[in-house]
C-alpha atoms as a PDB file:
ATOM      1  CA  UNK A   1      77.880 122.946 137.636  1.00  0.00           C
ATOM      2  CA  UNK A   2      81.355 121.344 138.663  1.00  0.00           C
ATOM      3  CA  UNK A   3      82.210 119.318 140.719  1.00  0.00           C
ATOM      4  CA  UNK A   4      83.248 121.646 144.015  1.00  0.00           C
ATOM      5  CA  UNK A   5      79.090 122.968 143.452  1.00  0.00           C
ATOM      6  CA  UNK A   6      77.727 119.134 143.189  1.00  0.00           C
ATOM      7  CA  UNK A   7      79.985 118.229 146.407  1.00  0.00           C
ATOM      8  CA  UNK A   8      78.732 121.232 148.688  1.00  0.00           C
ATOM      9  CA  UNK A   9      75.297 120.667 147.453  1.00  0.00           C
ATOM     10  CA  UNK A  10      75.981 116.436 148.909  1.00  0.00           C
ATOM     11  CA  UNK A  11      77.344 117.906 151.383  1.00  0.00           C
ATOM     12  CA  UNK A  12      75.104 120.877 152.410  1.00  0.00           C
ATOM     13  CA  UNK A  13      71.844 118.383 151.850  1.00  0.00           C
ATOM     14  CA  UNK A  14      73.320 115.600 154.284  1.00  0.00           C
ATOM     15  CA  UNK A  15      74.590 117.906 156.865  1.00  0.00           C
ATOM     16  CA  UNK A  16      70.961 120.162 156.891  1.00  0.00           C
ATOM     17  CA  UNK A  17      69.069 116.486 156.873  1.00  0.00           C
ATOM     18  CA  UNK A  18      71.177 115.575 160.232  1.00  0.00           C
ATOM     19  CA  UNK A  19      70.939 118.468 162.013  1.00  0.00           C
ATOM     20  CA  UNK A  20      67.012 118.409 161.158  1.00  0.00           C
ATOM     21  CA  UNK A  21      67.032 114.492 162.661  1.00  0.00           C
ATOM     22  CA  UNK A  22      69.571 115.375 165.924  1.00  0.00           C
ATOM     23  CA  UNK A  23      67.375 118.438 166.860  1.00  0.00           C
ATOM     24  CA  UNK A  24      63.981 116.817 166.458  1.00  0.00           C
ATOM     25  CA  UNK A  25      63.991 114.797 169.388  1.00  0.00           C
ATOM     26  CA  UNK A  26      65.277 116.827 171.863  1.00  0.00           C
ATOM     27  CA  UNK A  27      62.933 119.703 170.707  1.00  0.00           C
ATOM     28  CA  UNK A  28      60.035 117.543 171.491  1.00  0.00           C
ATOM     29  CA  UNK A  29      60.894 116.427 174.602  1.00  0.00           C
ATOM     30  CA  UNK A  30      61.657 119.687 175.700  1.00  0.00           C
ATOM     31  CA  UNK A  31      58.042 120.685 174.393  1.00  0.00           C
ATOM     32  CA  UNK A  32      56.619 117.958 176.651  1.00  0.00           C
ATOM     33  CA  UNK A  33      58.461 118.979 179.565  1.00  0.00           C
ATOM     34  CA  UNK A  34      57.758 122.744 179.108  1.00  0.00           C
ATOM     35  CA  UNK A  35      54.148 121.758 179.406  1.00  0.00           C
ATOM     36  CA  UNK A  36      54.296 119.383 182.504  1.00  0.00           C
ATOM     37  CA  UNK A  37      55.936 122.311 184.434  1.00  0.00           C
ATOM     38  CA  UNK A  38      54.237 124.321 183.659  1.00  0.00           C
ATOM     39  CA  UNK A  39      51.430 122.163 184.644  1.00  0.00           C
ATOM     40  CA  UNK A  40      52.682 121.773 187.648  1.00  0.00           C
ATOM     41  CA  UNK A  41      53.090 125.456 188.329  1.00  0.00           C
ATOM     42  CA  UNK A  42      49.133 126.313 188.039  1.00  0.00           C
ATOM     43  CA  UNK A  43      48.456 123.111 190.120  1.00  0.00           C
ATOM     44  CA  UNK A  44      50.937 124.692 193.149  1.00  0.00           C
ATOM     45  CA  UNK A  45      49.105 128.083 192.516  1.00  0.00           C
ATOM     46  CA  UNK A  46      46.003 126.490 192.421  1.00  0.00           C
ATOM     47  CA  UNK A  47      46.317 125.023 195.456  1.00  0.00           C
ATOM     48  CA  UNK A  48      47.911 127.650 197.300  1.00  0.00           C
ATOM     49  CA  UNK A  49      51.619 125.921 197.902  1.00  0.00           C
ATOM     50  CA  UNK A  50      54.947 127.871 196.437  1.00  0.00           C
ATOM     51  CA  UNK A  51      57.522 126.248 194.676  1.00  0.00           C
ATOM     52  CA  UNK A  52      61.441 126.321 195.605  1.00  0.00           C
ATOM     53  CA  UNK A  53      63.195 128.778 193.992  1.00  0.00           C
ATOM     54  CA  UNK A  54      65.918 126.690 193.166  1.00  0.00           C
ATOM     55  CA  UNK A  55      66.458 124.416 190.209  1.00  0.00           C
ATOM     56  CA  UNK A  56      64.297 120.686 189.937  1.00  0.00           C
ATOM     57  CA  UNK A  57      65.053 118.076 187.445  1.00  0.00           C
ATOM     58  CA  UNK A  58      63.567 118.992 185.232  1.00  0.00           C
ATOM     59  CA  UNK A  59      64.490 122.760 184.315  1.00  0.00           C
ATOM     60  CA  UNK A  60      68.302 121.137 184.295  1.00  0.00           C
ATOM     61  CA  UNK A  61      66.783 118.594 182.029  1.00  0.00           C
ATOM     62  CA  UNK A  62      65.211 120.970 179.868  1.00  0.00           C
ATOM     63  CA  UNK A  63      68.464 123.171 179.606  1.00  0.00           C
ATOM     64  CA  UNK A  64      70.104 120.076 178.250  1.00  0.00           C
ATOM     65  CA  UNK A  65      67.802 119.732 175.953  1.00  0.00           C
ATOM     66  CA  UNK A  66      67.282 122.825 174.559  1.00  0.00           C
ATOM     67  CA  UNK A  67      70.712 122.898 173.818  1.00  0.00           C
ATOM     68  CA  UNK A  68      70.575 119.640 172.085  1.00  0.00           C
ATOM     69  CA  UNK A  69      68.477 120.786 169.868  1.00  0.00           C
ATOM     70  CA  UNK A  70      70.078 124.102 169.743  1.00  0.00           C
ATOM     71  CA  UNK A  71      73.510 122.334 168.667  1.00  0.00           C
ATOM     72  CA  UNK A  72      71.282 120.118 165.943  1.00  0.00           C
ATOM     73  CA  UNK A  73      70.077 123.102 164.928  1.00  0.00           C
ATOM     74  CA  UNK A  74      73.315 125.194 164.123  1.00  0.00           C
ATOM     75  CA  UNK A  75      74.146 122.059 162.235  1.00  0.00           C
ATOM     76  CA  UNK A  76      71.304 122.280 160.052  1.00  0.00           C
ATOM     77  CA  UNK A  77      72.255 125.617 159.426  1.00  0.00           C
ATOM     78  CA  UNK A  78      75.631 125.056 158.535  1.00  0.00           C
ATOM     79  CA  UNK A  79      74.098 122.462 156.159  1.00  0.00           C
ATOM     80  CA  UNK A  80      71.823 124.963 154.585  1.00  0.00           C
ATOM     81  CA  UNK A  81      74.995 127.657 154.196  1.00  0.00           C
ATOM     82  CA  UNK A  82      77.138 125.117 152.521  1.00  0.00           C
ATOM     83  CA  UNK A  83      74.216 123.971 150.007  1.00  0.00           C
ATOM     84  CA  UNK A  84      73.752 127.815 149.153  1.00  0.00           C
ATOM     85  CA  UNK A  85      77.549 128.116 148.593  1.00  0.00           C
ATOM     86  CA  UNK A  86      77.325 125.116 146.173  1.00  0.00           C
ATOM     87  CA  UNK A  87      74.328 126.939 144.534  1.00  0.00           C
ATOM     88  CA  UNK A  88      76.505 130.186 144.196  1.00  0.00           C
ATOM     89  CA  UNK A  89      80.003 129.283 143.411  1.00  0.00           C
ATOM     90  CA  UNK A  90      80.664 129.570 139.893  1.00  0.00           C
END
């Protein structure tokens, strides 16, 4: 293994570990607001009201979240490319 493989394996290992970290959070905070609305939404039904057809808080917030985690996730996945190119390289 030279040197080139042993650097995109560093490389490929740190980058998949940080994308793993940066889309964690957002992924569970989207999670918890997922459930909330949708919460919310059998409540309204429940009681008979209708909700606004336009955008709250919180799908905006969850849109910004999802593509947090969306963006920590392509960087995992570059990570995970780069560590199979270190693995394949001769």
């Amino acid at each position: 293994m030279g040197l080139v493989n042993l650097l995109l394996l560093v490389v490929g290992a740190v980058l998949t570990a940080s994308g793993i970290a940066r889309a964690r959070g957002p992924w569970g905070r989207y999670q918890a607001l997922r459930e909330q609305d949708a919460n919310v939404a059998r409540y309204e039904a429940w009681r008979g009201g209708l909700r606004d057809a336009g955008p709250t808080g919180a799908s905006v917030a969850m849109a910004v979240l999802r593509r947090q985690a969306r963006d920590g996730a392509l960087v995992a996945a570059a990570g995970v490319g780069l560590a199979l190119a270190g693995l394949l390289i001769r």
